[in-house]
PDB file of N, CA and C in Angstrom:
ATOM      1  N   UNK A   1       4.224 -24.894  -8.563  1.00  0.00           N
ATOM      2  CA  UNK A   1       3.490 -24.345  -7.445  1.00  0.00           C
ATOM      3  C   UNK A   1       3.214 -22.881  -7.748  1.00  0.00           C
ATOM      4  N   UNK A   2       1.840 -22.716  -7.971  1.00  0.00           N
ATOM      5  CA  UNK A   2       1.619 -21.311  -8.045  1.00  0.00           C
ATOM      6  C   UNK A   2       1.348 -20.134  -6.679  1.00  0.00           C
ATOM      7  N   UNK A   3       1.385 -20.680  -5.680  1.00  0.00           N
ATOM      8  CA  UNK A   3       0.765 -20.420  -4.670  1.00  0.00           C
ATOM      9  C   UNK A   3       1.353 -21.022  -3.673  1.00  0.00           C
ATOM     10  N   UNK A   4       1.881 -20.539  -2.355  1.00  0.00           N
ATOM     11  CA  UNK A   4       2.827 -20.881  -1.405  1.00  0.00           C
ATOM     12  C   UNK A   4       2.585 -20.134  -0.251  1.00  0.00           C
ATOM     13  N   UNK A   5       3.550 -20.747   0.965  1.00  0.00           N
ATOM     14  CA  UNK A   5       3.939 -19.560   2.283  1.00  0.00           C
ATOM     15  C   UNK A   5       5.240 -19.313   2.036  1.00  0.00           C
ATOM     16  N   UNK A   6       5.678 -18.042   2.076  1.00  0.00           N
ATOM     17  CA  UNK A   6       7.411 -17.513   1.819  1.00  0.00           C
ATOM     18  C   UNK A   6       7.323 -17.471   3.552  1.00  0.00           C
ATOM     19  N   UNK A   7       8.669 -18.199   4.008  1.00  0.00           N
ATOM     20  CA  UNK A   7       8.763 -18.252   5.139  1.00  0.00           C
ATOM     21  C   UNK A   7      10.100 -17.863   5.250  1.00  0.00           C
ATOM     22  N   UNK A   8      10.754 -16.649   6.435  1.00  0.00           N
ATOM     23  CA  UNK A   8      11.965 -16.810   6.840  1.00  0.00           C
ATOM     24  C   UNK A   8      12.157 -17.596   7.942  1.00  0.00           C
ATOM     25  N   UNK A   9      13.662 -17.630   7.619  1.00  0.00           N
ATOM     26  CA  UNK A   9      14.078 -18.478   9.102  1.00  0.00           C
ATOM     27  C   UNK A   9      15.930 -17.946   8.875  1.00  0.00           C
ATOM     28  N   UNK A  10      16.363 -17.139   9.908  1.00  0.00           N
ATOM     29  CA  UNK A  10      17.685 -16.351   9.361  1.00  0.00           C
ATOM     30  C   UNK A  10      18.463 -17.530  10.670  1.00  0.00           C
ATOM     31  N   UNK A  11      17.632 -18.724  11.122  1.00  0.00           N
ATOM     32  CA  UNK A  11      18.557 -18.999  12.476  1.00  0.00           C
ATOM     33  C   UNK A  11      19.645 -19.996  12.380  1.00  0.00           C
ATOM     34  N   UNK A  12      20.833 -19.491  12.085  1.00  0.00           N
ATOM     35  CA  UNK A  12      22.687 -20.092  11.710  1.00  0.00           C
ATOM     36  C   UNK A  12      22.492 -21.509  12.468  1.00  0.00           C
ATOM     37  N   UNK A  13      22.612 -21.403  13.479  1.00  0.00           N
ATOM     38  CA  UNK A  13      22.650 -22.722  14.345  1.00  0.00           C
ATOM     39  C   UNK A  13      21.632 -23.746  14.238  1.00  0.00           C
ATOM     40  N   UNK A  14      21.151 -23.680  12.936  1.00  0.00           N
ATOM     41  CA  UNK A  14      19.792 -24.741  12.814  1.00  0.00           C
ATOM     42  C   UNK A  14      20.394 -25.119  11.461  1.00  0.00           C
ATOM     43  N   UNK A  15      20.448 -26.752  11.081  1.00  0.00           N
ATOM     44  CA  UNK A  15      20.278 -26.540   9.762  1.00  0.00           C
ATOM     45  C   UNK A  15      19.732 -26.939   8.874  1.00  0.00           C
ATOM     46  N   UNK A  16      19.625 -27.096   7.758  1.00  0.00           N
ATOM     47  CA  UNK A  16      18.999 -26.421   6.740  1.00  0.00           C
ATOM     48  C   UNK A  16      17.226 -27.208   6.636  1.00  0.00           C
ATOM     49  N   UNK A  17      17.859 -28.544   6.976  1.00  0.00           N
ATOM     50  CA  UNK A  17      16.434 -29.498   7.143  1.00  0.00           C
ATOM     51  C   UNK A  17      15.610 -29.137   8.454  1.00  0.00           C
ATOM     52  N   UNK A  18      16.827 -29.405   9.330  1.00  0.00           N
ATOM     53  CA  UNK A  18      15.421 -28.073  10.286  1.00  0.00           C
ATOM     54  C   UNK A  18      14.556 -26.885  10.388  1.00  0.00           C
ATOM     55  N   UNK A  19      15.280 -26.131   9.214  1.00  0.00           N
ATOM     56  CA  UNK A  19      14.894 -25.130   9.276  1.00  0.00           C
ATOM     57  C   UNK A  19      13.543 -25.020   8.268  1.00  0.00           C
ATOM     58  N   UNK A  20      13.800 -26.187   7.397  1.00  0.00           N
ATOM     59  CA  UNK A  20      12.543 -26.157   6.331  1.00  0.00           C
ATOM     60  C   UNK A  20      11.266 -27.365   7.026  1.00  0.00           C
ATOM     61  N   UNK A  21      11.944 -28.287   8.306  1.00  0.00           N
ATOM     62  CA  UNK A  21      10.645 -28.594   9.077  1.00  0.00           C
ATOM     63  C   UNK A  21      10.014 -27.846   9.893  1.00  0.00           C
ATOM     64  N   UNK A  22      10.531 -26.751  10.406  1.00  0.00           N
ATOM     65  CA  UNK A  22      10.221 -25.809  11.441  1.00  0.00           C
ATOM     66  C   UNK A  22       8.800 -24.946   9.958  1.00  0.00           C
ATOM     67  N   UNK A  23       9.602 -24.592   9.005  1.00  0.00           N
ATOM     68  CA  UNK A  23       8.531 -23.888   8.236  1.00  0.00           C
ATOM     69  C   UNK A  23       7.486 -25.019   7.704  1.00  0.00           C
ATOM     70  N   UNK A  24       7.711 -26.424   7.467  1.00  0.00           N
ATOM     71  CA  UNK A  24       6.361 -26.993   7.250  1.00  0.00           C
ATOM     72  C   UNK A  24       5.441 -27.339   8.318  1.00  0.00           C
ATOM     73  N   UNK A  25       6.219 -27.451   9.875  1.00  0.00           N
ATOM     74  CA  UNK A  25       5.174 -27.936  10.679  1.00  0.00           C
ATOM     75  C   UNK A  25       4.146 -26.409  10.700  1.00  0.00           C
ATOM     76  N   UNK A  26       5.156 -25.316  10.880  1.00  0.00           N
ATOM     77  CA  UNK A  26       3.707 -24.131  11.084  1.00  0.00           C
ATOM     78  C   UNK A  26       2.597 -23.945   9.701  1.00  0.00           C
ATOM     79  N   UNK A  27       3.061 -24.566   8.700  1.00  0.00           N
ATOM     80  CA  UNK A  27       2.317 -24.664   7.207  1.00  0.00           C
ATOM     81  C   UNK A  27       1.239 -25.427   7.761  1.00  0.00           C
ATOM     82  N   UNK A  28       1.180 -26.532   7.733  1.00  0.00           N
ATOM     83  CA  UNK A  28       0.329 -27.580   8.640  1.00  0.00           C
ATOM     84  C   UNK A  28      -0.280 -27.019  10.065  1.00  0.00           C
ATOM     85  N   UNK A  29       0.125 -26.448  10.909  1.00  0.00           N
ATOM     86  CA  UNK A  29      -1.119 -25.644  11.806  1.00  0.00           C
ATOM     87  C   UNK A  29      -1.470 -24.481  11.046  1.00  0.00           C
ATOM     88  N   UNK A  30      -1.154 -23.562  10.198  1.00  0.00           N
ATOM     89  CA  UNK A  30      -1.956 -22.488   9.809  1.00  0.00           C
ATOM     90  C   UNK A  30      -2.430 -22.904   8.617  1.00  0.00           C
ATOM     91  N   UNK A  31      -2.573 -24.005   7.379  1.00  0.00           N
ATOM     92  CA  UNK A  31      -3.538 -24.257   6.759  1.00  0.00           C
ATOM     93  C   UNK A  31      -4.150 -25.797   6.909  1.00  0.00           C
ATOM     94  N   UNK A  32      -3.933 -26.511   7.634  1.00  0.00           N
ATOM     95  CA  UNK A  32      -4.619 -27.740   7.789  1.00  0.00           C
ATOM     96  C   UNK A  32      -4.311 -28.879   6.871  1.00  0.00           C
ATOM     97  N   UNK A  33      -3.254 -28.718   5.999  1.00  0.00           N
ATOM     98  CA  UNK A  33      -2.728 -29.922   5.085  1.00  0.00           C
ATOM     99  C   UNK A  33      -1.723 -29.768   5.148  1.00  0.00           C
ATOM    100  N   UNK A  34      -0.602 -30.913   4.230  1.00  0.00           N
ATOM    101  CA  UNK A  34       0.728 -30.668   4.546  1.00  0.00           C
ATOM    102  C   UNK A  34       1.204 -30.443   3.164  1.00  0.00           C
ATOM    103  N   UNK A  35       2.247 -29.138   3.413  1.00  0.00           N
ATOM    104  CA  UNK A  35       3.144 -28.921   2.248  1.00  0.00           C
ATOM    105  C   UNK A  35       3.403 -30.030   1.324  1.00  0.00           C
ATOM    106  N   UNK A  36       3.973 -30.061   0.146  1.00  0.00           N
ATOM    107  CA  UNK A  36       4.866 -31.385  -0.468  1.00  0.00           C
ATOM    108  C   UNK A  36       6.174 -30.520  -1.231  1.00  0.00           C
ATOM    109  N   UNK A  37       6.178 -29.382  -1.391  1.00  0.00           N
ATOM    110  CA  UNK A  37       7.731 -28.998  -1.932  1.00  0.00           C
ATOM    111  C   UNK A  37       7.693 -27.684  -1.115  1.00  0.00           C
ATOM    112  N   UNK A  38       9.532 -27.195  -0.945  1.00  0.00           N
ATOM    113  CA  UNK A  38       9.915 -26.650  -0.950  1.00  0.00           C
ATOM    114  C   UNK A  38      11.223 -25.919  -1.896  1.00  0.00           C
ATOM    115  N   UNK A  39      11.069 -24.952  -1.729  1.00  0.00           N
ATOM    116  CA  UNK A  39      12.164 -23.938  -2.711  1.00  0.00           C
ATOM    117  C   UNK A  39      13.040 -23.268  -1.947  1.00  0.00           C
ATOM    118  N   UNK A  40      13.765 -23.350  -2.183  1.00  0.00           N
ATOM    119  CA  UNK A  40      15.657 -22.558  -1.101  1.00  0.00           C
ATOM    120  C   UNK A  40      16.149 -21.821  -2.210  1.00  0.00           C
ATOM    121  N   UNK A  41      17.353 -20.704  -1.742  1.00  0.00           N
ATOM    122  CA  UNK A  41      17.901 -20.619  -2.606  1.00  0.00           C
ATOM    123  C   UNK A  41      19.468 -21.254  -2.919  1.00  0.00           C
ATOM    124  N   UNK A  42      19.742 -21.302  -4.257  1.00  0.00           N
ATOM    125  CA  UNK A  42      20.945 -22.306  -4.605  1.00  0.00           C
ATOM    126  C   UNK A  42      22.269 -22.197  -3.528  1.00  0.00           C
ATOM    127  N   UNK A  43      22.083 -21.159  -2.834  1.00  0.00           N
ATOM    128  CA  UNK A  43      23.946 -21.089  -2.023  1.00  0.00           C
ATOM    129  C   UNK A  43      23.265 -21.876  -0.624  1.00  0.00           C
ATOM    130  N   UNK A  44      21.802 -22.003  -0.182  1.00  0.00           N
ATOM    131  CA  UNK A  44      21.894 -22.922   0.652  1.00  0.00           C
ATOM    132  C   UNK A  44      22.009 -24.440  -0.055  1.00  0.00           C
ATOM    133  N   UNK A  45      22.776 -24.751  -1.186  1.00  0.00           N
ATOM    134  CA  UNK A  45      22.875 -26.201  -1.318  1.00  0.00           C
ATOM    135  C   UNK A  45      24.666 -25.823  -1.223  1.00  0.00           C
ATOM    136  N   UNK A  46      25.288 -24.989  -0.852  1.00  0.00           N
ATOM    137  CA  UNK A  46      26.253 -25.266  -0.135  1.00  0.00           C
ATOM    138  C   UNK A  46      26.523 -26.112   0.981  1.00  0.00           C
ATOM    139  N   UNK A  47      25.042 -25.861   1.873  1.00  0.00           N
ATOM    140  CA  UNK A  47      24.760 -26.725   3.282  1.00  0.00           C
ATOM    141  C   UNK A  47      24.926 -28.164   3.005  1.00  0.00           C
ATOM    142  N   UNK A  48      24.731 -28.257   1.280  1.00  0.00           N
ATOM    143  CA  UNK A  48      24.157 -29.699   1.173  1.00  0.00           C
ATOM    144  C   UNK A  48      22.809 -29.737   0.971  1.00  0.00           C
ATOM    145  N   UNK A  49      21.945 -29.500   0.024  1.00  0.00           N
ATOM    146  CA  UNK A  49      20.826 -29.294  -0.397  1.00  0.00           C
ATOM    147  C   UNK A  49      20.322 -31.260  -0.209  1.00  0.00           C
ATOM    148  N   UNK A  50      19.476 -30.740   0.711  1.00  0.00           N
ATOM    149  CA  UNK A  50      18.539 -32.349   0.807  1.00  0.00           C
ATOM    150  C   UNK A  50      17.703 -32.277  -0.016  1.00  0.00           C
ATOM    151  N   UNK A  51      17.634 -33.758  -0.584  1.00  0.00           N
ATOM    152  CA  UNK A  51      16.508 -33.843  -1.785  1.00  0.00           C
ATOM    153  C   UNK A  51      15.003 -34.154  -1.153  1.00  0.00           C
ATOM    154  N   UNK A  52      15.375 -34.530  -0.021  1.00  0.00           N
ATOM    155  CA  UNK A  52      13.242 -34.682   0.689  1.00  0.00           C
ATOM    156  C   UNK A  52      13.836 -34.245   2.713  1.00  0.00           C
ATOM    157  N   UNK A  53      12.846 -34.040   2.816  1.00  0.00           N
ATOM    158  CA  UNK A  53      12.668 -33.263   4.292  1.00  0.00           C
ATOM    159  C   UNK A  53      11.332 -33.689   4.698  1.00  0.00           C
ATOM    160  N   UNK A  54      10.993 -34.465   5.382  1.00  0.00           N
ATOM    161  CA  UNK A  54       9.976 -35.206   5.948  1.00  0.00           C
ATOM    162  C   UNK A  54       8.796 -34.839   4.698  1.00  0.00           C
ATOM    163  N   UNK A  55       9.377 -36.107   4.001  1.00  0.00           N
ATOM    164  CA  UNK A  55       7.946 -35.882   2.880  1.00  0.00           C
ATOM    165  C   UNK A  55       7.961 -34.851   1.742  1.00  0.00           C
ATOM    166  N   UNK A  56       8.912 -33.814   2.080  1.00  0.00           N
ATOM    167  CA  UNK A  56       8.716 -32.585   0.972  1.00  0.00           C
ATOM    168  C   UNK A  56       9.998 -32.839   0.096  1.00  0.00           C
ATOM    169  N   UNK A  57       9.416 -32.158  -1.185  1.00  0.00           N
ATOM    170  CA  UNK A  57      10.613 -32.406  -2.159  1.00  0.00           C
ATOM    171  C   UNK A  57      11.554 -30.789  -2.012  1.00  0.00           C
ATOM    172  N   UNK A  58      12.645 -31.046  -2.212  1.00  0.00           N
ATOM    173  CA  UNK A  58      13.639 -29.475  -1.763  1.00  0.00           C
ATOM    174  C   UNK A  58      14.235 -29.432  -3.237  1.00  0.00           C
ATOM    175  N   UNK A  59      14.464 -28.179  -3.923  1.00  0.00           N
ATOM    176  CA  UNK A  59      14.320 -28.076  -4.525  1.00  0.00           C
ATOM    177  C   UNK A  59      15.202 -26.353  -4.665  1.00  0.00           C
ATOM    178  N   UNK A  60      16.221 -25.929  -5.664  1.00  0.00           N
ATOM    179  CA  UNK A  60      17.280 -24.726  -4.952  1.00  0.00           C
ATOM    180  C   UNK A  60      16.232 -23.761  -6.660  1.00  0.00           C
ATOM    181  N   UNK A  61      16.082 -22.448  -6.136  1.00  0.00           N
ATOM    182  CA  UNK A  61      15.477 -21.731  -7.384  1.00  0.00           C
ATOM    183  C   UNK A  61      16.107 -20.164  -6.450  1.00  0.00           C
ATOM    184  N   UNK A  62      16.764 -19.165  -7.906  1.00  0.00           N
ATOM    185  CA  UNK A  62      16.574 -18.206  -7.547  1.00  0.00           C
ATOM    186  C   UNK A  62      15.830 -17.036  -7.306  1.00  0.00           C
ATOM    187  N   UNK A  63      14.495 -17.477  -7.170  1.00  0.00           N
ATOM    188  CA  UNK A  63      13.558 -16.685  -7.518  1.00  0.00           C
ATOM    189  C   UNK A  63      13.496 -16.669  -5.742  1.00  0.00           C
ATOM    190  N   UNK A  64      13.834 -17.760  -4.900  1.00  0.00           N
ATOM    191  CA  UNK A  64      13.504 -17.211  -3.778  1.00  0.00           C
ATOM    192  C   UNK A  64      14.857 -16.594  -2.791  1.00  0.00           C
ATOM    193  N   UNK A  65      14.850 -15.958  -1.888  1.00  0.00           N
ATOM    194  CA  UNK A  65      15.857 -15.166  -0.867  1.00  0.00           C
ATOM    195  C   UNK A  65      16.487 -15.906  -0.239  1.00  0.00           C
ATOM    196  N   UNK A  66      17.777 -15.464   0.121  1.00  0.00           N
ATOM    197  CA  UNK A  66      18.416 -16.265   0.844  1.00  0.00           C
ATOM    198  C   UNK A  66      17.945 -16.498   2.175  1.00  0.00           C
ATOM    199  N   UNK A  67      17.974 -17.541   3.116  1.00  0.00           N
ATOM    200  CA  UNK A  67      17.178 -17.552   3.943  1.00  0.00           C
ATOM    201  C   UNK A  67      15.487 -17.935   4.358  1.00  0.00           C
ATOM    202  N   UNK A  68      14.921 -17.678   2.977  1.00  0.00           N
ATOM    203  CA  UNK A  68      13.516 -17.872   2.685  1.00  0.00           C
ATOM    204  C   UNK A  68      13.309 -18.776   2.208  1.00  0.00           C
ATOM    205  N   UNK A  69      11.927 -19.426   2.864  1.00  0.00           N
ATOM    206  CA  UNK A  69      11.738 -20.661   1.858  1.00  0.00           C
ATOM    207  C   UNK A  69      10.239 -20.773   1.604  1.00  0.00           C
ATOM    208  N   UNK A  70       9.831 -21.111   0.624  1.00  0.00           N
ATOM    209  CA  UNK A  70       8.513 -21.290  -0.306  1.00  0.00           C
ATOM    210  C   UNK A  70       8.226 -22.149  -0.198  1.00  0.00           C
ATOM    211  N   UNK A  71       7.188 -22.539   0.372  1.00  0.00           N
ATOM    212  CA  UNK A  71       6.456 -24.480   0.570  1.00  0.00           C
ATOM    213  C   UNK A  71       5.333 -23.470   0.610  1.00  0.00           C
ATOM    214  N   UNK A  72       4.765 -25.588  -0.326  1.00  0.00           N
ATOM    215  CA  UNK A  72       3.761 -25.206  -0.482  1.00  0.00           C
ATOM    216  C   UNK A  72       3.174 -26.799  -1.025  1.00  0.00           C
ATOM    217  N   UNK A  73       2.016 -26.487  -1.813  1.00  0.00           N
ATOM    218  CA  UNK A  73       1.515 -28.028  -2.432  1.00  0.00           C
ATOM    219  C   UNK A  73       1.654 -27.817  -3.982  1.00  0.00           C
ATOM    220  N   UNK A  74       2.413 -28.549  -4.551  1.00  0.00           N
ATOM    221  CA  UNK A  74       2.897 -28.408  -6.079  1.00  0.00           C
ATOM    222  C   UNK A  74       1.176 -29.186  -6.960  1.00  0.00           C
ATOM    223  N   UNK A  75       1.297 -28.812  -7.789  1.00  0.00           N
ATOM    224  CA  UNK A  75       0.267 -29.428  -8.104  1.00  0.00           C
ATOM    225  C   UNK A  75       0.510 -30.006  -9.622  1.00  0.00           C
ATOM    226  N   UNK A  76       0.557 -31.830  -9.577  1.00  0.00           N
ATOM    227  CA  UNK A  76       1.059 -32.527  -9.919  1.00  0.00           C
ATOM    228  C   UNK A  76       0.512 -32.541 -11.647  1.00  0.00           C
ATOM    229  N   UNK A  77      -0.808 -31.793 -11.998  1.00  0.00           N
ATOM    230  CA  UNK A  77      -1.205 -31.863 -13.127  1.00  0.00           C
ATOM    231  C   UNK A  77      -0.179 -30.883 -13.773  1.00  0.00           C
ATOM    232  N   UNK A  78       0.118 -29.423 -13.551  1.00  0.00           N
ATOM    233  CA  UNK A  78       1.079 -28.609 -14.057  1.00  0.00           C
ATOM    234  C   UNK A  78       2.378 -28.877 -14.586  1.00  0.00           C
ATOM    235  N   UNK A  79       2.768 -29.507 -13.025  1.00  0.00           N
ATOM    236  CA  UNK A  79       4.542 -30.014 -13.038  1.00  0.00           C
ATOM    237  C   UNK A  79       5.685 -28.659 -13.012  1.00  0.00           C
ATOM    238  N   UNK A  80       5.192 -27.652 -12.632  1.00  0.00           N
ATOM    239  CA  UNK A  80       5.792 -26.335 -13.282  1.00  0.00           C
ATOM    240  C   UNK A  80       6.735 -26.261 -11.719  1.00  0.00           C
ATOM    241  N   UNK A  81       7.595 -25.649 -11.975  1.00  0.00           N
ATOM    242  CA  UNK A  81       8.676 -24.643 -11.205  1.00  0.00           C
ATOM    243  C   UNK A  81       9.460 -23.501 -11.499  1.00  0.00           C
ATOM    244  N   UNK A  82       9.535 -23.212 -10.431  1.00  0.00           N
ATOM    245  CA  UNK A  82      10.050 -21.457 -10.603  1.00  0.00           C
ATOM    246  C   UNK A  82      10.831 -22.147 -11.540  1.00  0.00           C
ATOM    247  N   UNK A  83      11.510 -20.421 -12.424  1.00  0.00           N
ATOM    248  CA  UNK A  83      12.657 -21.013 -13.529  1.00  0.00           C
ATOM    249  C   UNK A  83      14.004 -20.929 -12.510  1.00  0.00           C
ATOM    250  N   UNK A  84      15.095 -21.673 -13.259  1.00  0.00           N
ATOM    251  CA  UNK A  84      16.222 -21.317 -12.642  1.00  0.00           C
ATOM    252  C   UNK A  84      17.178 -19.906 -13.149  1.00  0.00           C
ATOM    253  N   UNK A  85      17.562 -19.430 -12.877  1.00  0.00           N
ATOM    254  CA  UNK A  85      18.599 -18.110 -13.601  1.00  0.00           C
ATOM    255  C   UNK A  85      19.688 -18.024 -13.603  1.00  0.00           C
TER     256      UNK A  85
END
């Protein structure tokens, strides 16, 4: 995915799959299609890192913030992802 929404969501009492449907449903009203991956970072797979979230693939990279998450539409000819570190 070259191209994404970095979305926070700092809210404790939600977790982690909610918190990455809460950022795809507003993906889907502010661009009109629906995400297919998301990116977390690795200490939220402490939570238990889900491997799909209504449809999206989840996916732990440190390139993104704790708290933040990157969805977006991967694009299947590339196959590319952030690196891991």
């Amino acid at each position: 995915m070259n191209v994404g929404m970095l979305w926070f969501d700092g809210d404790k009492k939600r977790d982690l799959s909610a918190r990455i449907e809460r950022a795809a449903d507003f993906y889907r009203r502010k661009y009109g299609g629906a995400p297919n991956v998301c990116f977390v970072h690795p200490q939220a797979a402490a939570e238990g890192l889900p491997g799909n979230v209504g449809g999206l693939q989840v996916r732990a990279s440190r390139a993104v913030l704790l708290d933040h998450f990157w969805i977006g539409v991967e694009e299947a000819s590339r196959g590319k992802t952030p690196p891991e570190r």
